[in-house]
Protein backbone atom coordinates (compact mmCIF):
# COMPACT_ATOMS: atom_id res chain seq x y z
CA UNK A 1 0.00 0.00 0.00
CA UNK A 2 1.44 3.25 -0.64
CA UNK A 3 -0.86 6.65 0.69
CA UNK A 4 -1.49 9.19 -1.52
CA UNK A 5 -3.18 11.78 0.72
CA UNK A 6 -2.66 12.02 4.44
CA UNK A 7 -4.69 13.25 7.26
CA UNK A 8 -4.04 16.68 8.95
CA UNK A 9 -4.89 16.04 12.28
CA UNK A 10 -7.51 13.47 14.30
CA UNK A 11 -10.76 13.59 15.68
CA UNK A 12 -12.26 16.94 16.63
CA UNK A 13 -9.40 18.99 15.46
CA UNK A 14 -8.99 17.33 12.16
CA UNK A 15 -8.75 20.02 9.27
CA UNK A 16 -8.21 17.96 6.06
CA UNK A 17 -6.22 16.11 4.06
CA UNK A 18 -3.06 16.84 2.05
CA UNK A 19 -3.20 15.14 -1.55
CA UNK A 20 0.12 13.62 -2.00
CA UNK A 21 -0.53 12.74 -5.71
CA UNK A 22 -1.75 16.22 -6.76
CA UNK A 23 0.26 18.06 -4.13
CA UNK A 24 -3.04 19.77 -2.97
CA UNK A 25 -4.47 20.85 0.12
CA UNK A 26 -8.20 20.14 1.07
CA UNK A 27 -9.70 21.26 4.03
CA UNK A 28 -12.78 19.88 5.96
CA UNK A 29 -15.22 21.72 7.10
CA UNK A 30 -18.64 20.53 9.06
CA UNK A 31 -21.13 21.79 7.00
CA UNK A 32 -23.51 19.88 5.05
CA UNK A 33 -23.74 22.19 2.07
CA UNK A 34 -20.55 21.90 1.76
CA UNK A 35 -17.30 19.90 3.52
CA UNK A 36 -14.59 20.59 0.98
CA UNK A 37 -12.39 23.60 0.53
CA UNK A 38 -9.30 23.24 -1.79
CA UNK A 39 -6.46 25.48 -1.37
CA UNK A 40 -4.03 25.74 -4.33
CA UNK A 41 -0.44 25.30 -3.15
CA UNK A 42 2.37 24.78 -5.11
CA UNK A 43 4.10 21.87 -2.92
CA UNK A 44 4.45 20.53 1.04
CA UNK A 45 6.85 23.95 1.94
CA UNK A 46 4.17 26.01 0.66
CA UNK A 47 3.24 29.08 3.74
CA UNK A 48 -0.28 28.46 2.50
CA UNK A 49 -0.85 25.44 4.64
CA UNK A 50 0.99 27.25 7.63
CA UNK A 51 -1.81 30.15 7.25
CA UNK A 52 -4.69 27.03 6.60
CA UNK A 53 -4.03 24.91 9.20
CA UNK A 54 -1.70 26.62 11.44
CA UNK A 55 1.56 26.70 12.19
CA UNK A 56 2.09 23.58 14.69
CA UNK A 57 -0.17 21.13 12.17
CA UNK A 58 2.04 22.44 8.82
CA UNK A 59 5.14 21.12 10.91
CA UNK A 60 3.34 17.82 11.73
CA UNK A 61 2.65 17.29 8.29
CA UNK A 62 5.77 18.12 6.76
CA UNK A 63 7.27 15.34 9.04
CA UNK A 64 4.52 12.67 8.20
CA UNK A 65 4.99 13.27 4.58
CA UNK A 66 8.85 13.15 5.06
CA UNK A 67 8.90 9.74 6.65
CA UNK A 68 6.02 8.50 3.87
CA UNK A 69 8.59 9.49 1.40
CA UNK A 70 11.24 7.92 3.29
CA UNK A 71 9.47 4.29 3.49
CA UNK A 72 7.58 4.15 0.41
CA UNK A 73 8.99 4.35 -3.07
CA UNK A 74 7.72 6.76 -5.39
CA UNK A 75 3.99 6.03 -6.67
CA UNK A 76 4.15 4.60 -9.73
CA UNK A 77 1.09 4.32 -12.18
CA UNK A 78 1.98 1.20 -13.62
CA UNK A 79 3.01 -0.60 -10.15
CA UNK A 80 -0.56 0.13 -9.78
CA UNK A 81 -1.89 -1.01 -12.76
CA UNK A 82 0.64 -4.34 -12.53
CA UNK A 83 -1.01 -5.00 -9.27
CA UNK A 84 1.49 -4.28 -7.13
CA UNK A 85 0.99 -1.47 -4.89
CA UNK A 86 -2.75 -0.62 -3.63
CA UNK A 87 -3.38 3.49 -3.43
CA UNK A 88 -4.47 4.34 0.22
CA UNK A 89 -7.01 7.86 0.39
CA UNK A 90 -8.11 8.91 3.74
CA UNK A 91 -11.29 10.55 3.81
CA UNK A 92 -15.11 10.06 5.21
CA UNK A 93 -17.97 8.51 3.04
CA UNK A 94 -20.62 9.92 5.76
CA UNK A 95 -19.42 13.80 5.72
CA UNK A 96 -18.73 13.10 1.98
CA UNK A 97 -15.75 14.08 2.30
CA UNK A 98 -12.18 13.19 0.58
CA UNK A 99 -14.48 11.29 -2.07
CA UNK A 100 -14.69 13.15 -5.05
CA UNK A 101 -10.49 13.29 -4.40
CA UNK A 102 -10.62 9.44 -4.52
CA UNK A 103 -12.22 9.14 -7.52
CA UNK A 104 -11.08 12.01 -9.50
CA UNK A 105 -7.89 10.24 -8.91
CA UNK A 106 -9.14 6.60 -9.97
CA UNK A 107 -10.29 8.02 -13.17
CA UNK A 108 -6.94 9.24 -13.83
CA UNK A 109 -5.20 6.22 -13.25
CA UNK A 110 -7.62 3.51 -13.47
CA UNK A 111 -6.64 0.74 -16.47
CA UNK A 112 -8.70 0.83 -19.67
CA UNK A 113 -10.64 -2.34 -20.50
CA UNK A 114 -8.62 -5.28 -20.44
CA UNK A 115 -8.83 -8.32 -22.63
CA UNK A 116 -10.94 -11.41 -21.07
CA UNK A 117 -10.17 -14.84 -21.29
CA UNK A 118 -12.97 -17.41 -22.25
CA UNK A 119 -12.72 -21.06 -22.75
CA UNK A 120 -12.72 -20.80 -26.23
CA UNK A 121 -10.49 -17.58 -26.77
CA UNK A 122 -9.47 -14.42 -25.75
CA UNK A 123 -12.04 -11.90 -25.96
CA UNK A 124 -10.65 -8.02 -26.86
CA UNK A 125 -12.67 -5.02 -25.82
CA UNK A 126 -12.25 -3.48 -28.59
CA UNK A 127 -14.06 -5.83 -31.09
CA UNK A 128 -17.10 -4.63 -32.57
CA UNK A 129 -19.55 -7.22 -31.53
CA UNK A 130 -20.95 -7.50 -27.72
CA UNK A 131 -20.10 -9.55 -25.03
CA UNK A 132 -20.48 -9.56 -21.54
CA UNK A 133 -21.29 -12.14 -18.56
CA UNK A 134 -23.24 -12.06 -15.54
CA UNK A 135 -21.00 -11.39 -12.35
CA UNK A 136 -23.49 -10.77 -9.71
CA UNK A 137 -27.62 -11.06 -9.07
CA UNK A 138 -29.45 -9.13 -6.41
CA UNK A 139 -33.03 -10.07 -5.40
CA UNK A 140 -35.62 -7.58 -4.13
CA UNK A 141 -33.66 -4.17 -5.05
CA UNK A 142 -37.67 -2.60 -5.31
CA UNK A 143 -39.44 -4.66 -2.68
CA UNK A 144 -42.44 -3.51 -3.85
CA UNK A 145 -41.85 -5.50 -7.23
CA UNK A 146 -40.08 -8.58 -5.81
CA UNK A 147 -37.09 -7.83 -8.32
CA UNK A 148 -34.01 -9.51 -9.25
CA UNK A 149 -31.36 -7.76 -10.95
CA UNK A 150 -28.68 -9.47 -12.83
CA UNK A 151 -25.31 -7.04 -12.72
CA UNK A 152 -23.47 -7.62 -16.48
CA UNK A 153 -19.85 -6.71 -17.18
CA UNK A 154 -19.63 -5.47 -20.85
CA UNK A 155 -16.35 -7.38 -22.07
CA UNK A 156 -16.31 -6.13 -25.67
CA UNK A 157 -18.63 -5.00 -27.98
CA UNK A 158 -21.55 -2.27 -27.27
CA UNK A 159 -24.74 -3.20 -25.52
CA UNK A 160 -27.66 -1.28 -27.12
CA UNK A 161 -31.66 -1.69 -25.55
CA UNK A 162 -34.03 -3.46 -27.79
CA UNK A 163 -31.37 -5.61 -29.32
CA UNK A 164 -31.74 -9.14 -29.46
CA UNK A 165 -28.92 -11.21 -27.88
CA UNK A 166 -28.21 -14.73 -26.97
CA UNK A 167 -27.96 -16.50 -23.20
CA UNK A 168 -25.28 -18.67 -23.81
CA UNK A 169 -26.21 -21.35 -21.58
CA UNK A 170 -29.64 -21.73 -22.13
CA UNK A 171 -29.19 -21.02 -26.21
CA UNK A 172 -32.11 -19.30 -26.10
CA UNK A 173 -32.33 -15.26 -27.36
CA UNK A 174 -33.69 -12.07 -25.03
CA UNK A 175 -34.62 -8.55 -25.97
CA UNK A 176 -33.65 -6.15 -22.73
CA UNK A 177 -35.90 -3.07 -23.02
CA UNK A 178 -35.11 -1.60 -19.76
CA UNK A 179 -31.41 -2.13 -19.00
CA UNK A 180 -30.41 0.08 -15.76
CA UNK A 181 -27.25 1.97 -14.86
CA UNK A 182 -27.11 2.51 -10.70
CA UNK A 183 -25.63 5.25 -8.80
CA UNK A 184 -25.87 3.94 -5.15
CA UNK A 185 -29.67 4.35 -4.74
CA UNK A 186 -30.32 6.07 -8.29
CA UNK A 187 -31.25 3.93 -11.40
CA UNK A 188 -31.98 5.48 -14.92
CA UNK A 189 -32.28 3.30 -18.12
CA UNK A 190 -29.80 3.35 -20.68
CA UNK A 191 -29.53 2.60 -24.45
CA UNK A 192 -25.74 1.81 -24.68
CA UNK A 193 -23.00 0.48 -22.56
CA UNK A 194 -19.55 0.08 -23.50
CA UNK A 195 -16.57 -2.21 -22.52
CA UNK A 196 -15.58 -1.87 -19.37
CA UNK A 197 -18.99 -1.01 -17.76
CA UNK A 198 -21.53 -2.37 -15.67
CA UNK A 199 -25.48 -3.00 -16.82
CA UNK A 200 -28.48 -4.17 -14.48
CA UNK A 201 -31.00 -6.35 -16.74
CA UNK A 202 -34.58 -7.49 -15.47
CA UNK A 203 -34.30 -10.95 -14.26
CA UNK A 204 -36.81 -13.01 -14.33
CA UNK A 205 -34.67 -16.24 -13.02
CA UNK A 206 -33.25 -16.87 -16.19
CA UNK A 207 -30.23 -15.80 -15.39
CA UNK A 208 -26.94 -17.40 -13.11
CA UNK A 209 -23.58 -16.07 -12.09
CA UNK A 210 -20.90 -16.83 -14.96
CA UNK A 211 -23.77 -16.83 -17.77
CA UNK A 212 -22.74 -15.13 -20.56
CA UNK A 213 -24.59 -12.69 -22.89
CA UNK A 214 -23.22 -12.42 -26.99
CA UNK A 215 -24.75 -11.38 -30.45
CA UNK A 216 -24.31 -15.54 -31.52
CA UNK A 217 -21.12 -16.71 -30.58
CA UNK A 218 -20.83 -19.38 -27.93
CA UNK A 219 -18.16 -17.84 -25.28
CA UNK A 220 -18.13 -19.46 -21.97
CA UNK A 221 -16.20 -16.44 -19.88
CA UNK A 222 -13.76 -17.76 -17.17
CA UNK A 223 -12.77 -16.56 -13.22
CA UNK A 224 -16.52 -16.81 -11.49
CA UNK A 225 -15.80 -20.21 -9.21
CA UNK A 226 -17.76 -20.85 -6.15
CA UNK A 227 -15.41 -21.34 -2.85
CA UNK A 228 -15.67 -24.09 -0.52
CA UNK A 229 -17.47 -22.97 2.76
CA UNK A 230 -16.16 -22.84 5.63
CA UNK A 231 -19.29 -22.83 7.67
CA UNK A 232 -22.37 -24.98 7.78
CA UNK A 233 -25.81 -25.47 9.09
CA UNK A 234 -29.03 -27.18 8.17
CA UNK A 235 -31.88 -25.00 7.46
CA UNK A 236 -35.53 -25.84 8.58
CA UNK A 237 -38.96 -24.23 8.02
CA UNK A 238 -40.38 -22.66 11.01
CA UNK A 239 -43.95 -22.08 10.05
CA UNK A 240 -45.33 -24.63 7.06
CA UNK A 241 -47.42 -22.30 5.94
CA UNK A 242 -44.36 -20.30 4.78
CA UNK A 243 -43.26 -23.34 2.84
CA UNK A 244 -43.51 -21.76 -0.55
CA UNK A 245 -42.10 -18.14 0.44
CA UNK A 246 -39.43 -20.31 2.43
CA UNK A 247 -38.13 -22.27 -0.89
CA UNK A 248 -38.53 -19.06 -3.91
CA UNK A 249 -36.12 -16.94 -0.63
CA UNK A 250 -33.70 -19.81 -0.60
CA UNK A 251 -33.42 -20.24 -4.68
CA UNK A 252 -33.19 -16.30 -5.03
CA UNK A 253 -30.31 -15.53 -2.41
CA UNK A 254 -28.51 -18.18 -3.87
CA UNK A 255 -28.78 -16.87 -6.72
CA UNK A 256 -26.73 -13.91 -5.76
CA UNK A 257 -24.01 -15.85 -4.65
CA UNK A 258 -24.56 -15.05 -1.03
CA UNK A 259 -23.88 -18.42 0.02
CA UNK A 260 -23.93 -22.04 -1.27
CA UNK A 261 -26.99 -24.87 -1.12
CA UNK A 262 -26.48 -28.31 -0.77
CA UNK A 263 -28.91 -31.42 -0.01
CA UNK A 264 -27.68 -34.26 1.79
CA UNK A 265 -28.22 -37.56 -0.25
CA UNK A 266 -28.67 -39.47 3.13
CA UNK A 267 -31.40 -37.80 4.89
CA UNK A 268 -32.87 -35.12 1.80
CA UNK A 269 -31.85 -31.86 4.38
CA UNK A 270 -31.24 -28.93 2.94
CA UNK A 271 -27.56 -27.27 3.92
CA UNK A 272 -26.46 -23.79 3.66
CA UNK A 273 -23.16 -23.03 3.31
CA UNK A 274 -20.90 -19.67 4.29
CA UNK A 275 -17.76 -17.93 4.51
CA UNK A 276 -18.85 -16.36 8.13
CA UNK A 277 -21.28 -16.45 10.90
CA UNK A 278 -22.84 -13.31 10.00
CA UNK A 279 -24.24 -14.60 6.26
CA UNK A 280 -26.70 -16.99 8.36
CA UNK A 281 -27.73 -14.26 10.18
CA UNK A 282 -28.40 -12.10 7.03
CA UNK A 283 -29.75 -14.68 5.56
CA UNK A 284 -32.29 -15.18 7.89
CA UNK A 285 -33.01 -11.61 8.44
CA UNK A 286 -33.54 -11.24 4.94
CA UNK A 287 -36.04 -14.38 4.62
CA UNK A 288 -38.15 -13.04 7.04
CA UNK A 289 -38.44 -9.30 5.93
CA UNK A 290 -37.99 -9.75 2.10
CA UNK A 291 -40.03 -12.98 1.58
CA UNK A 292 -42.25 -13.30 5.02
CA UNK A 293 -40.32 -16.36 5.70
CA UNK A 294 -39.43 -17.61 8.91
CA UNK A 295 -35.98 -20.37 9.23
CA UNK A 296 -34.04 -21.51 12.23
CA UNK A 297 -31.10 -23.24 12.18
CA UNK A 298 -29.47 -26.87 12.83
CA UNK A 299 -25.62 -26.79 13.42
CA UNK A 300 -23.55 -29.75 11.24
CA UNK A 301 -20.31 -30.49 11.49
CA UNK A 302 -18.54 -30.56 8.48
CA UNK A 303 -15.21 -29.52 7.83
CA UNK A 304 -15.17 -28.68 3.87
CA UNK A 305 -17.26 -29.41 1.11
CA UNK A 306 -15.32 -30.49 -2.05
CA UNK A 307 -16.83 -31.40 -5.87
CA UNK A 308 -15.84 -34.55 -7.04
CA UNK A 309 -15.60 -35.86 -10.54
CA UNK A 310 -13.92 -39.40 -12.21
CA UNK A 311 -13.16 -40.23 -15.39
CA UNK A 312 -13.71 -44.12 -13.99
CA UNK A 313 -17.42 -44.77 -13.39
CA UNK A 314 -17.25 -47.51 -11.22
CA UNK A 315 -14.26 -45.88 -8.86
CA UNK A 316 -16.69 -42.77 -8.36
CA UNK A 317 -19.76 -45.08 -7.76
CA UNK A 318 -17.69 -46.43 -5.38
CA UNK A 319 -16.45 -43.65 -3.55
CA UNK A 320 -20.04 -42.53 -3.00
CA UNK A 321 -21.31 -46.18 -2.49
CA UNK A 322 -18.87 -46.14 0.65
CA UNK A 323 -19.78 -42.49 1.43
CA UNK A 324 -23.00 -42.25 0.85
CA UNK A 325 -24.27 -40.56 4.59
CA UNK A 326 -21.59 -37.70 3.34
CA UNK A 327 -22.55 -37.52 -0.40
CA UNK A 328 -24.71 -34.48 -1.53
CA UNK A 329 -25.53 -32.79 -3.93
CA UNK A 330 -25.28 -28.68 -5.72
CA UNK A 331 -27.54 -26.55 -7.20
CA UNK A 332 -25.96 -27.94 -10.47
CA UNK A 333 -26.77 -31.40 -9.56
CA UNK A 334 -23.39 -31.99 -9.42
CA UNK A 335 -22.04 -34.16 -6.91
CA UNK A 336 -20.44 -32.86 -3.45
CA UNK A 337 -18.33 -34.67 -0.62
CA UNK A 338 -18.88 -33.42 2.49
CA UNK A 339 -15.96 -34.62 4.50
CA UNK A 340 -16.62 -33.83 8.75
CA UNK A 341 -12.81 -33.67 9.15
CA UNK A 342 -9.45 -32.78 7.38
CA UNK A 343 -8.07 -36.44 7.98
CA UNK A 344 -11.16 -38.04 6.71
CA UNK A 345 -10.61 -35.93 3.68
CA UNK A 346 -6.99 -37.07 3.70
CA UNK A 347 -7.60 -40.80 3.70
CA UNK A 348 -10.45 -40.40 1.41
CA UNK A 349 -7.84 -38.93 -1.14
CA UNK A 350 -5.12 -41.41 -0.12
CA UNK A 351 -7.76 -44.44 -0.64
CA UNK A 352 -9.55 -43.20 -4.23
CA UNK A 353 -6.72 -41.99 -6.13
CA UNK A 354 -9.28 -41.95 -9.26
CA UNK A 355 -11.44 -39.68 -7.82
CA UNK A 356 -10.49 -35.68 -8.52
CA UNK A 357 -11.64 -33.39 -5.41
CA UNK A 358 -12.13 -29.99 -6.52
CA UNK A 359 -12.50 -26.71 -3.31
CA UNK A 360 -14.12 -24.81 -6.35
CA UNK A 361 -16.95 -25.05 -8.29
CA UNK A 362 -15.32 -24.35 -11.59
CA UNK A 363 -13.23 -27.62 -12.65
């Protein structure tokens, strides 16, 4: 990480932030019309920031910004853009302030579209025809219409409403009439979207993360996997007249990748699994308020959940032959080993070399 503005100041008597990128001063001040005031300087020995902030906080900050410059290395544009070093901004999103700095500098040195890799090829922004694929859903963003939204990264291409294009997966070809560009709360419809960008399209649950939107051409896009958990529970129905609300909830925040479903082979029990603790509580918060669906939970315990696949037939009918109370199955239909311990997974690798365990989804 490398900072490129710094903080003059803390807590009550903090008076702004000095842009080590621009070599800029902006100064905070508690009002809601407005919290920014930029004073033009010409660099850190400027008397300007003595007058602004005083005479004691100047010094401080000439010293900070000596020892940043002391242990970082210069900021370079393309260690950013390589990967390598992660810009730090200091600012508030709630007073609203340091965030137009942030971004005016992220559209400065923020990479152009990059090339995407597919199974087949690799796809170039800059081609003329469209592609894109589906990187996130969301469920209920208007309550009052019980919508999903399916979030698209343009690849190459343009994206223009009204034109017909094809869902790779299913084969089958939609016409989007009211694709949606956000800003945080804000949503307007939009006729074009370039490489690069982000569109929200109307989903009516024909959509899943990875799918992948062309004019024709059968691209399968690469880089969406689903992890392993790390945390599981059973989930049961705690009023059966909510069975119905209870099941479209589960399918739909699935959907979004929130978390993973499986169902145990051995007793038909549905399993939800997380990265944290606090998913099954937002889970469940958001089945009861979003779909009028009340769960509770069942702890398991299982140590990791791992996809398995053979190219012998009778070694994996085996394998889940002799584990069949651990044996379940994904979303996918695909099947899942759900080992309760690291050394059973060990021995269960040691004792079915055929069988390929996979921590991610995509194999």
């Amino acid at each position: 990480m490398r900072p490129l503005t710094w903080p003059i100041n803390i807590g009550a008597k903090f008076k702004g932030v000095y842009n080590i990128y621009e070599h800029g001063l902006d100064l905070f001040r508690p009002d809601k019309q407005h919290v920014t005031d930029r004073v033009e300087i010409d660099d850190i020995n400027d008397t300007k920031i003595d007058e602004a902030v005083g005479e004691a906080d100047a010094m401080q900050l000439r010293t900070d910004i000596e020892l940043i410059d002391g242990v970082y290395p210069e900021f370079e544009v393309q260690d950013y853009l390589d990967g390598v070093v992660a810009p730090v901004f200091f600012g508030s999103a709630l007073n609203t302030f340091g965030v137009k700095e942030l971004l005016d500098c992220f559209v400065r040195i923020a990479p152009s579209p990059r090339p995407v890799h597919s199974e087949e090829r690799l796809v170039e922004p800059s081609e003329e025809k469209f592609s894109g694929f589906v990187f996130k859903i969301h469920a209920n963003m208007d309550p009052n219409h019980r919508s999903c939204i399916a979030f698209v990264k343009v690849c190459s291409g343009v994206f223009r409403r009204n034109e017909m294009y094809k869902h790779v997966r299913s084969g089958k070809t939609y016409r989007f009439s009211a694709p949606t560009a956000f800003m945080a709360q804000k949503k307007e419809i939009i006729d074009e979207v370039y490489p690069g960008d982000i569109v929200g399209l109307p989903d009516n649950g024909i959509f899943k993360i990875g799918d992948t939107i062309t004019e024709g051409e059968d691209l399968h896009f690469k880089g969406l996997p689903s992890f392993s958990p790390e945390m599981f529970k059973y989930i049961e129905n705690s009023d059966p007249m909510k069975t119905k609300q209870l099941n479209k909830g589960i399918e739909q925040l699935m959907d979004e990748g929130v978390a993973q479903l499986f169902v145990n082979q051995f007793n038909n029990r549905k399993i939800i699994g997380t990265v944290g603790q606090l998913q099954f509580e937002v889970i469940q918060y958001r089945l009861l308020h979003e779909y009028g669906a009340q769960c509770s939970w069942e702890p398991i315990h299982l140590y990791k959940a791992c996809w398995i696949e053979s190219d012998d037939q009778e070694a994996l009918d085996a394998f889940k032959k002799r584990k069949y109370q651990f044996m379940a199955l994904d979303r996918e239909g695909r099947d899942v080993f759900l080992a309760d311990s690291g050394y059973v997974l060990t021995m269960a690798q040691q004792d079915f070399p055929k069988i390929k365990f996979h921590f991610t989804s995509e194999f």
